[in-house]
Protein backbone atom coordinates (compact mmCIF):
# COMPACT_ATOMS: atom_id res chain seq x y z
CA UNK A 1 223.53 51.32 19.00
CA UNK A 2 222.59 48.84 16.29
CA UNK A 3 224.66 48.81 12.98
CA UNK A 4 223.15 48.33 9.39
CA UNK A 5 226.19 46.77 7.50
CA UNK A 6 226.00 47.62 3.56
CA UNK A 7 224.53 43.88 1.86
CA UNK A 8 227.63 43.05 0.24
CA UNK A 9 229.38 42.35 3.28
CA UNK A 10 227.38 39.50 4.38
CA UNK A 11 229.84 36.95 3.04
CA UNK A 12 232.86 38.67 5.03
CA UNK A 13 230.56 38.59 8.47
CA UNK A 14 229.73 35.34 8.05
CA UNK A 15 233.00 33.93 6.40
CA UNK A 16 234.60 30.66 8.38
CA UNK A 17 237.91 32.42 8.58
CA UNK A 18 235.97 33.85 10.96
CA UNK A 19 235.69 30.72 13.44
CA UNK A 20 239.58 29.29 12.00
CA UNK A 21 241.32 32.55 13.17
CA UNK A 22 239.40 32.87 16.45
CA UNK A 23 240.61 28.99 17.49
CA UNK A 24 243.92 29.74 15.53
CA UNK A 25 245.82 31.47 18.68
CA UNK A 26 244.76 29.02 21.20
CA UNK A 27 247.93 26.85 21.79
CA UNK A 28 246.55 23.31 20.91
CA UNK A 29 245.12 24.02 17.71
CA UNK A 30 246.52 22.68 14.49
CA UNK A 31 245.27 24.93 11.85
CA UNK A 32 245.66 23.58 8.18
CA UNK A 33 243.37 26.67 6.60
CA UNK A 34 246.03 29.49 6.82
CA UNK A 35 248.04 30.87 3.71
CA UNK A 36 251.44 30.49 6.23
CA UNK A 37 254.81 29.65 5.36
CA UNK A 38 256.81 28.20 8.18
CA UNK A 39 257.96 30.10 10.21
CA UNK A 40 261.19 28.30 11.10
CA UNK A 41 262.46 28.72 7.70
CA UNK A 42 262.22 33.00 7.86
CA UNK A 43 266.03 34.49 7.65
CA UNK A 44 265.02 35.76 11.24
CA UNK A 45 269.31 36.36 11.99
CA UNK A 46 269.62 37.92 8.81
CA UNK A 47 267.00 39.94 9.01
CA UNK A 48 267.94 40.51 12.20
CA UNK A 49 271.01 42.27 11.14
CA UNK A 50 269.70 43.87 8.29
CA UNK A 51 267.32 46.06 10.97
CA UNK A 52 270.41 47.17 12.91
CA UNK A 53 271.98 48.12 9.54
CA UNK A 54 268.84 50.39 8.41
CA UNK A 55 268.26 51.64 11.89
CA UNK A 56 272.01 52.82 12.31
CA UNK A 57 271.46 54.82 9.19
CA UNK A 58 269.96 57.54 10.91
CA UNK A 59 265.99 58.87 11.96
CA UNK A 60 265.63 58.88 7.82
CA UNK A 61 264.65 55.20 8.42
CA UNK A 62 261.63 56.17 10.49
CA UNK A 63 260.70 59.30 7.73
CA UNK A 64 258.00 59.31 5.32
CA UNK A 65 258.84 57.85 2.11
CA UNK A 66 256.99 57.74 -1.68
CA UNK A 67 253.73 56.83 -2.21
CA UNK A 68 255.19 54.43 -4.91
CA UNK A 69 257.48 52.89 -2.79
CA UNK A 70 261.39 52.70 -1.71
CA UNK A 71 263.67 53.00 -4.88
CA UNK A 72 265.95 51.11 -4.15
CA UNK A 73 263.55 48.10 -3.95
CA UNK A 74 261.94 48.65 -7.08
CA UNK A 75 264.92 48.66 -9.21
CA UNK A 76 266.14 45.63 -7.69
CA UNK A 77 262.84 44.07 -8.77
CA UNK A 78 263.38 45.10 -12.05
CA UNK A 79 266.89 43.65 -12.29
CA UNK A 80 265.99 40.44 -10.40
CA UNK A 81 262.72 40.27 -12.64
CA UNK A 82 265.04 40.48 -15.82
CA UNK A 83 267.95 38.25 -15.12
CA UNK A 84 265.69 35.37 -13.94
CA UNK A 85 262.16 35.84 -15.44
CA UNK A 86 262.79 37.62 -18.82
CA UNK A 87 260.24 41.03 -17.78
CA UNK A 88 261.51 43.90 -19.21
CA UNK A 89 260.31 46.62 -17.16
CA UNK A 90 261.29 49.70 -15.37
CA UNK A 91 261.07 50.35 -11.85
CA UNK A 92 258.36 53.55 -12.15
CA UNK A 93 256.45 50.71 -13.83
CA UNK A 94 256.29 49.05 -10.62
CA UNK A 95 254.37 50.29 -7.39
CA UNK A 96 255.14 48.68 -3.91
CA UNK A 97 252.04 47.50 -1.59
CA UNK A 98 251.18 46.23 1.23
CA UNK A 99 250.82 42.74 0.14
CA UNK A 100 249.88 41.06 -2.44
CA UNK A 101 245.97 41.68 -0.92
CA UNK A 102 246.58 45.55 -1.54
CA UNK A 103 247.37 45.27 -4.93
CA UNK A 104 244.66 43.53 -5.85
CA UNK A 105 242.42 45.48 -3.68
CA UNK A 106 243.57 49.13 -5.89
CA UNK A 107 243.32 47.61 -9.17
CA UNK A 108 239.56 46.59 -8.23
CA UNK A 109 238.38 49.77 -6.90
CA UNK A 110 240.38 51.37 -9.70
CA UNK A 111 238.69 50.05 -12.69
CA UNK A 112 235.10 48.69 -11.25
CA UNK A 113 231.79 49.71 -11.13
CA UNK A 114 229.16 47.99 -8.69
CA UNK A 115 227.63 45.53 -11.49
CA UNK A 116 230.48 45.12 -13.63
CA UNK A 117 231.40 41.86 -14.44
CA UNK A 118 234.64 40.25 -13.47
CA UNK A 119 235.70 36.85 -14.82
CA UNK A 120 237.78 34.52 -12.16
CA UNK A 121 239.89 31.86 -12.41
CA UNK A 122 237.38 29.14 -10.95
CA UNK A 123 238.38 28.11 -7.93
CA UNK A 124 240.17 31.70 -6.50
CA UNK A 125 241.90 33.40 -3.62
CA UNK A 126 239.00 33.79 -0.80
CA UNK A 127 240.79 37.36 -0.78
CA UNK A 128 239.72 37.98 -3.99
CA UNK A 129 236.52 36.97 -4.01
CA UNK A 130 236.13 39.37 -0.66
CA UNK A 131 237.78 42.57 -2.53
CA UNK A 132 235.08 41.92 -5.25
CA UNK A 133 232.15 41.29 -3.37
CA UNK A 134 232.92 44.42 -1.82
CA UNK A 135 233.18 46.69 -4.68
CA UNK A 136 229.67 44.72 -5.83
CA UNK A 137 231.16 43.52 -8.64
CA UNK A 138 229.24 40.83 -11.33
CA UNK A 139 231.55 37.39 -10.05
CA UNK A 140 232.30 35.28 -13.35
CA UNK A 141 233.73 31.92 -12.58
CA UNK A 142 235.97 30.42 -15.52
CA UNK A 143 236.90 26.81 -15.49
CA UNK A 144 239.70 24.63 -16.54
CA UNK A 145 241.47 22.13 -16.58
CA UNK A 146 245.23 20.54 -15.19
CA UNK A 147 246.70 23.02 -17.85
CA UNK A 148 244.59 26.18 -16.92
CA UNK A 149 241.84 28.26 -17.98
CA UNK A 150 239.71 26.67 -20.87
CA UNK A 151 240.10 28.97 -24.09
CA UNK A 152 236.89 28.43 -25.62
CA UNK A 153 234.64 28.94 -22.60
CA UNK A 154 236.97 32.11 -21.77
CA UNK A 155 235.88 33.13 -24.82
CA UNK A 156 232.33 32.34 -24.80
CA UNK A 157 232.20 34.37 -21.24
CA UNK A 158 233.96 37.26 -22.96
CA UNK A 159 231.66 37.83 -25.57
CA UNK A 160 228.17 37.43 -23.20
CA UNK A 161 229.36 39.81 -20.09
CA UNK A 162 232.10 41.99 -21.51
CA UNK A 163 234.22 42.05 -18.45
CA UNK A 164 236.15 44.42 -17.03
CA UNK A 165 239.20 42.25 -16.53
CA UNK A 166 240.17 38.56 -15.90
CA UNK A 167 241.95 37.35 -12.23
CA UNK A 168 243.75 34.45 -12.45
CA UNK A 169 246.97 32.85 -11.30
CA UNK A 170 248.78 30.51 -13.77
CA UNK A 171 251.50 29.35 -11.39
CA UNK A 172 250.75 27.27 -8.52
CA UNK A 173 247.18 28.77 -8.30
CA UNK A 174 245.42 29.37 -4.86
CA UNK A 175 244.15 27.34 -3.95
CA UNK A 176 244.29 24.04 -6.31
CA UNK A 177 248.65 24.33 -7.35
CA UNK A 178 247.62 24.40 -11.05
CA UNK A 179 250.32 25.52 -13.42
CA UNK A 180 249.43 26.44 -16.71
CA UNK A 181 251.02 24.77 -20.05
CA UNK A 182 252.69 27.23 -22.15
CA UNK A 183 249.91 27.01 -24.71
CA UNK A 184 247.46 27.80 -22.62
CA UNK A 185 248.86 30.65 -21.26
CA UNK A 186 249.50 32.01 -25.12
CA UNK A 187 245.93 30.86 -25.32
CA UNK A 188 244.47 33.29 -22.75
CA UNK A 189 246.74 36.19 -23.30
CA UNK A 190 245.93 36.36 -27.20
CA UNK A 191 241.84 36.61 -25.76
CA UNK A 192 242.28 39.18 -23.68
CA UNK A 193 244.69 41.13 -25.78
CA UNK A 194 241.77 40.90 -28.57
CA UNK A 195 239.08 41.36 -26.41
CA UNK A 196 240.48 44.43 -24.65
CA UNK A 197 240.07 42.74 -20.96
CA UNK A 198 242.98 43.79 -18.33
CA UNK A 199 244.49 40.11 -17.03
CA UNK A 200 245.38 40.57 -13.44
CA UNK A 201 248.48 37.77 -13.13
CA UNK A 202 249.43 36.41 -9.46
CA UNK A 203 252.23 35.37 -9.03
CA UNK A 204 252.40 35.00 -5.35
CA UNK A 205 252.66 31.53 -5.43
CA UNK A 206 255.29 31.44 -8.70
CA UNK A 207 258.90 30.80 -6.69
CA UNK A 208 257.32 27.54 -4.85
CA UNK A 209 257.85 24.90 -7.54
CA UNK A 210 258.99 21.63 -6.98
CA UNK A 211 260.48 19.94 -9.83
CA UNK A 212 264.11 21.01 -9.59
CA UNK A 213 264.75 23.17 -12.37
CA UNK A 214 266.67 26.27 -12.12
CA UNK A 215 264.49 29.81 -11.92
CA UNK A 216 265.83 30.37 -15.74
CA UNK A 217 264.68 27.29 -16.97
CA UNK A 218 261.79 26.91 -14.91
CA UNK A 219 260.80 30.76 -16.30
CA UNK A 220 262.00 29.83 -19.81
CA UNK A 221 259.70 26.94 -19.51
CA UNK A 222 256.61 28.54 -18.09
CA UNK A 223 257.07 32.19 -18.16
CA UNK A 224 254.59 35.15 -16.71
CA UNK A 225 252.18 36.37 -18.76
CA UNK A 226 253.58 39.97 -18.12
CA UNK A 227 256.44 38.74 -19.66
CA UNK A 228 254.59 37.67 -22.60
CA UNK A 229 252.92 40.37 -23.27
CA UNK A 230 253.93 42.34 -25.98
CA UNK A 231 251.13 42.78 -28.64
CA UNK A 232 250.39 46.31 -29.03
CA UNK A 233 253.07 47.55 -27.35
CA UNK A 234 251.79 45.59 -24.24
CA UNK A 235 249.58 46.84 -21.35
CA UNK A 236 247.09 43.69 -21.17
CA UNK A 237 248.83 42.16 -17.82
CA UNK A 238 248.52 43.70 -14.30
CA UNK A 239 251.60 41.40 -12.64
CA UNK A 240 251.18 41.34 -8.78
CA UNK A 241 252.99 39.20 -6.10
CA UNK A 242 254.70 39.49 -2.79
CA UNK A 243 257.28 38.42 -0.60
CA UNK A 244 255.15 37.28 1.87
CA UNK A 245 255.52 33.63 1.08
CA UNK A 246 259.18 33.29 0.19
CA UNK A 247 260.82 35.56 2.86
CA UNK A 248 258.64 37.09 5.87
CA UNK A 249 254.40 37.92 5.57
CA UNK A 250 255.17 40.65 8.40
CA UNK A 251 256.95 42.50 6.20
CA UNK A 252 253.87 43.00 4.22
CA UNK A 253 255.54 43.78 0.98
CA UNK A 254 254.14 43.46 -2.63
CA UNK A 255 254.03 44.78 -5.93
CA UNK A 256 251.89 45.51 -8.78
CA UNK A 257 254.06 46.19 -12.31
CA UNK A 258 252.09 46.98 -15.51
CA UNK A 259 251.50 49.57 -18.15
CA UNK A 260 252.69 53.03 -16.49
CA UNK A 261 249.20 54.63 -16.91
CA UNK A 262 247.91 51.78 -15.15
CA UNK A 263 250.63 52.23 -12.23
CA UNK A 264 250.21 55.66 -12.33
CA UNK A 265 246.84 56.15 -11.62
CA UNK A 266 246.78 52.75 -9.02
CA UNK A 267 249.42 54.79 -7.11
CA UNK A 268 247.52 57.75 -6.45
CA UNK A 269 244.17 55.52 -5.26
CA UNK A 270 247.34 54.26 -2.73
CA UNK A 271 247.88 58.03 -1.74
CA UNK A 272 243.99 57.80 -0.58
CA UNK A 273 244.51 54.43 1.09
CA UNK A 274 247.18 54.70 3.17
CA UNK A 275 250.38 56.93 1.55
CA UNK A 276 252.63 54.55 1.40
CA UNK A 277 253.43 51.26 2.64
CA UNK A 278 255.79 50.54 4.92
CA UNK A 279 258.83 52.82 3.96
CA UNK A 280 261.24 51.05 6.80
CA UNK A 281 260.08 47.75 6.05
CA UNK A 282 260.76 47.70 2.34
CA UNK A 283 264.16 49.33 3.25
CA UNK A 284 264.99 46.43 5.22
CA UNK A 285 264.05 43.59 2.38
CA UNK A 286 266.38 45.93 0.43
CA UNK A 287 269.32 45.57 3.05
CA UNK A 288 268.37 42.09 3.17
CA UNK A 289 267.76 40.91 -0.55
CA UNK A 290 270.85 43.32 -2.15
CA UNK A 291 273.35 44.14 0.78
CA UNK A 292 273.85 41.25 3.45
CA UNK A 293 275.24 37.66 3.10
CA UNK A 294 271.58 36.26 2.06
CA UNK A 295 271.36 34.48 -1.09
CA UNK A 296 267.96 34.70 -2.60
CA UNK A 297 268.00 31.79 -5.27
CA UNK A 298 269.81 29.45 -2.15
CA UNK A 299 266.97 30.81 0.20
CA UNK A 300 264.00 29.89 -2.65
CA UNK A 301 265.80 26.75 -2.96
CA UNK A 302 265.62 25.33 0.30
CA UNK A 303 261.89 26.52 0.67
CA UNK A 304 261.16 24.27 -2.27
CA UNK A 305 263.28 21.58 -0.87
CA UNK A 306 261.05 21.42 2.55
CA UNK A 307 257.67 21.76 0.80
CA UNK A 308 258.02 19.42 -1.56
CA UNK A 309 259.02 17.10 1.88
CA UNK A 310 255.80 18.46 3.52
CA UNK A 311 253.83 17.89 0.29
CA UNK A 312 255.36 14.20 0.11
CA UNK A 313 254.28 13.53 3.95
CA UNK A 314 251.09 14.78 3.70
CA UNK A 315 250.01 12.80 0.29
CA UNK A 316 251.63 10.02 2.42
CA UNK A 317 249.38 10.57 4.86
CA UNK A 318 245.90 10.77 2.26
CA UNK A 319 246.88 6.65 1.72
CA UNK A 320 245.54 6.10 5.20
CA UNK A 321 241.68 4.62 5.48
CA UNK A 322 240.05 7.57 6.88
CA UNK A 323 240.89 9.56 4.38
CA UNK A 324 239.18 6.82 1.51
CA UNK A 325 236.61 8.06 -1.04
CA UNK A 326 238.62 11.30 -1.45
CA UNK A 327 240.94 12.33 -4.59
CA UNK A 328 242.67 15.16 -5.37
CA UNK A 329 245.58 16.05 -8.57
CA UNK A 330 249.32 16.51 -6.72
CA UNK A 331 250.53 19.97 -7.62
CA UNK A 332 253.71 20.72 -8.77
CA UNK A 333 254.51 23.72 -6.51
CA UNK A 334 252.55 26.61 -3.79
CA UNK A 335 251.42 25.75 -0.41
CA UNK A 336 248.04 24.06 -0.93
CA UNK A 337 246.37 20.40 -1.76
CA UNK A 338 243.27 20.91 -3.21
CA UNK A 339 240.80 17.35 -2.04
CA UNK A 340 237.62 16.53 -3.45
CA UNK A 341 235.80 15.09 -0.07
CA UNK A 342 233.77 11.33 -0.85
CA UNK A 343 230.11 11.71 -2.00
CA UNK A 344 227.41 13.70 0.43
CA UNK A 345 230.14 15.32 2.51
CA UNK A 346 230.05 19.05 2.68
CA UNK A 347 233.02 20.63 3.99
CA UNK A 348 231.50 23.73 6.29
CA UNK A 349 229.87 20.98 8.50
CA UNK A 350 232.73 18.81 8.07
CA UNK A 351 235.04 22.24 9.56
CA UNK A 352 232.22 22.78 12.23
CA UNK A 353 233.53 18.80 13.52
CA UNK A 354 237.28 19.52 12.81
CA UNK A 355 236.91 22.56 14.95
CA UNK A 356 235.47 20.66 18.02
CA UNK A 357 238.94 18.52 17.69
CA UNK A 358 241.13 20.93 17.86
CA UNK A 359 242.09 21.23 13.44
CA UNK A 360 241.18 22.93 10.79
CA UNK A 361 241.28 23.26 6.74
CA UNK A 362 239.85 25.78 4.79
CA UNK A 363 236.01 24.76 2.88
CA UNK A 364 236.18 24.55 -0.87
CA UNK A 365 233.25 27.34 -0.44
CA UNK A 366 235.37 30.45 0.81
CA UNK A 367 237.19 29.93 -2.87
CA UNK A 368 233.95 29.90 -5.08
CA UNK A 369 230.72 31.78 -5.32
CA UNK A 370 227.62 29.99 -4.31
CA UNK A 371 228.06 26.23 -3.49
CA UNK A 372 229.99 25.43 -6.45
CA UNK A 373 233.04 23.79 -4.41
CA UNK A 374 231.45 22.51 -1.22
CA UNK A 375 232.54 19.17 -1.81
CA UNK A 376 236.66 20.58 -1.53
CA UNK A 377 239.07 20.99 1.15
CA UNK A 378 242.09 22.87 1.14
CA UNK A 379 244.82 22.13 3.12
CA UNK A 380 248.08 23.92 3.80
CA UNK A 381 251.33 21.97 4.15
CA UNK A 382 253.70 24.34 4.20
CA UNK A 383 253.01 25.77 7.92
CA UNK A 384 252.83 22.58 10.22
CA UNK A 385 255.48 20.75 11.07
CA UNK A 386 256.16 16.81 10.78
CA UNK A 387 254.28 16.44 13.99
CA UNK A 388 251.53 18.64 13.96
CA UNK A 389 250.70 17.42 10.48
CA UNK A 390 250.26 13.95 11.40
CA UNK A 391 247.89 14.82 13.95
CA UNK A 392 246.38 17.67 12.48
CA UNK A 393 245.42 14.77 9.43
CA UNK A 394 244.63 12.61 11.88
CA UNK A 395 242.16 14.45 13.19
CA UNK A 396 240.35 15.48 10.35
CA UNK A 397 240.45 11.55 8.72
CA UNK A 398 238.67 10.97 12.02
CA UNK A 399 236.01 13.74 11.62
CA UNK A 400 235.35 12.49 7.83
CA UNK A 401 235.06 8.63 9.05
CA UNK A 402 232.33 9.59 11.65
CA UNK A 403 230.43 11.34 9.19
CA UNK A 404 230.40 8.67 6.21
CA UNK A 405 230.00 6.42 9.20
CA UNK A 406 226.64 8.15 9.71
CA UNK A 407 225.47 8.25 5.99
């Protein structure tokens, strides 16, 4: 039988995350594309023990559970939220999903209509771009700068399209590690409180910061926007993030927190999707997070230790000849380097070479519409390790030398 596949799914057929997760289970392949934390530095014992704890509770682990998610969980969200990021919340304000991907997927479907405009933080998640494209939604791009979203074109866009909402991630953005000043981020909350536009805030990327300071300061510093949100009573900030990059992604837990008629009606569309997510997973982040010997500001503390190693070996590595003509802005936290590739170079047939040698890196394309970033590579150095990240940078240094060997 032949299949007719609705139009808007033409970019998710033909996507190159196609091609990197195909090669990305054979055994020699060094894959620098993925959004994966390493592995090695999961509390695998500790979670361990936290399974036989909520197993040996009873079959009540393997039951059914709310649609908005485990209790328990949510309220130590809340608690955690307040004593280290200054959101005052409730737990029924918060609803638990299955990733960070979920939450933005509800919200979308939610709120849009095919042709509505959305305005992005420009570059974006690929997995936003893909939950948009496939509720056929009118893609904005917004630009900025090293501190964020420019206010006056934000504006500008606001006033010509009258978007639904805004996506953007101030801390440690996906995929260029931007962090937003403080008075930017006052900046583009006081638009979109004023021009009635929801601002969807991820944070999934918020814990990973490298310059030392403890989560107090560092939140006192640069706080969320949910937290800053309090004109009219509030309700301009979606806040959604996940534990998928700070303690396990196969636990597959996230969380959208906002206005309660917002989380409300998000948690019913989740009744459609799926029920609920994972009721014995999120009661084993709970066992691990609140009643076992983990430590959750020592664990986020030694993840930013060995990133900001991996970051540090990897702009080490950008120093070496093949990788001249290229620049790129060192972020201050997340997973990602962002590289502007020299003159003429586009990345998709620079990933079609990489491929053929065994590496990969995601194209600047997959986080833009059009060809606005085909220039840009991003590369993860959180996954590899010391070894596979020389070679894996080897490798692609050597694909970029034949090709401005050619031109």
């Amino acid at each position: 039988m032949k299949y007719f596949f609705a139009s808007r799914t033409n970019r998710l057929l033909s996507s190159p995350l196609r091609d990197i997760r195909d090669m990305s289970g054979k055994e020699y392949f060094i894959s620098l594309a993925e959004e994966l934390p390493a592995e090695e530095l999961f509390p695998f014992k500790l979670l361990e023990q936290a399974a036989l704890s909520v197993f040996s509770s009873g079959p009540s682990a393997l039951q059914y559970g709310e649609p908005a998610g485990y209790p328990p969980l949510r309220e130590w969200l809340n608690k955690d939220w307040n004593e280290r990021k200054g959101i005052r919340t409730v737990s029924d304000q918060i609803l638990l999903t299955t990733g960070t991907q979920q939450a933005i997927d509800l919200v979308m479907r939610l709120l849009l209509e095919p042709g509505d405009s959305v305005l992005v933080e420009h570059p974006t998640s690929p997995g936003c771009l893909e939950v948009l494209e496939m509720q056929g939604a009118t893609i904005v791009p917004v630009f900025g700068d090293q501190d964020g979203i420019l206010p006056d074109l934000l504006e500008q866009h606001m006033q010509q399209v009258r978007p639904k909402l805004l996506f953007a991630a101030p801390s440690f953005s996906n995929p260029t590690g931007i962090l937003w000043s403080m008075e930017r981020r006052e900046a583009v909350l006081d638009l979109c409180a004023r021009y009635g536009v929801l601002l969807v805030e991820d944070d999934s990327y918020g814990e990973l910061h490298f310059d030392g300071l403890e989560p107090a300061a560092f939140y006192h510093k640069y706080p969320s926007l949910f937290a800053l949100d309090t004109a009219d009573q509030g309700g301009h900030v979606l806040y959604i993030g996940s534990f998928s990059k700070t303690v396990a992604p196969a636990l597959r837990t996230g969380w959208a927190a906002g206005h309660p008629a917002l989380i409300e009606a998000m948690t019913s569309l989740k009744r459609i999707a799926d029920g609920q997510s994972s009721p014995m997973n999120q009661r084993l982040l709970y066992e691990l997070l609140a009643q076992s010997p983990f430590r959750w500001g020592d664990h986020l503390a030694m993840l930013n230790r060995e990133y900001k190693t991996r970051l540090k070996l990897m702009l080490e590595l950008l120093k070496r000849p093949g990788w001249k003509g290229c620049s790129y802005n060192i972020p201050q936290g997340g997973m990602y380097l962002w590289v502007q590739l020299p003159e003429g170079l586009n990345s998709e047939a620079l990933l079609k070479a990489a491929l053929l040698k065994g590496v990969s890196f995601l194209p600047g394309t997959v986080c833009s519409t059009g060809t606005l970033d085909q220039r840009y590579i991003r590369l993860n150095f959180s996954r590899p390790g010391r070894d596979e990240l020389l070679l894996g940078m080897n490798l692609i240094s050597e694909a970029i030398s034949e090709f401005t060997a050619r031109s």
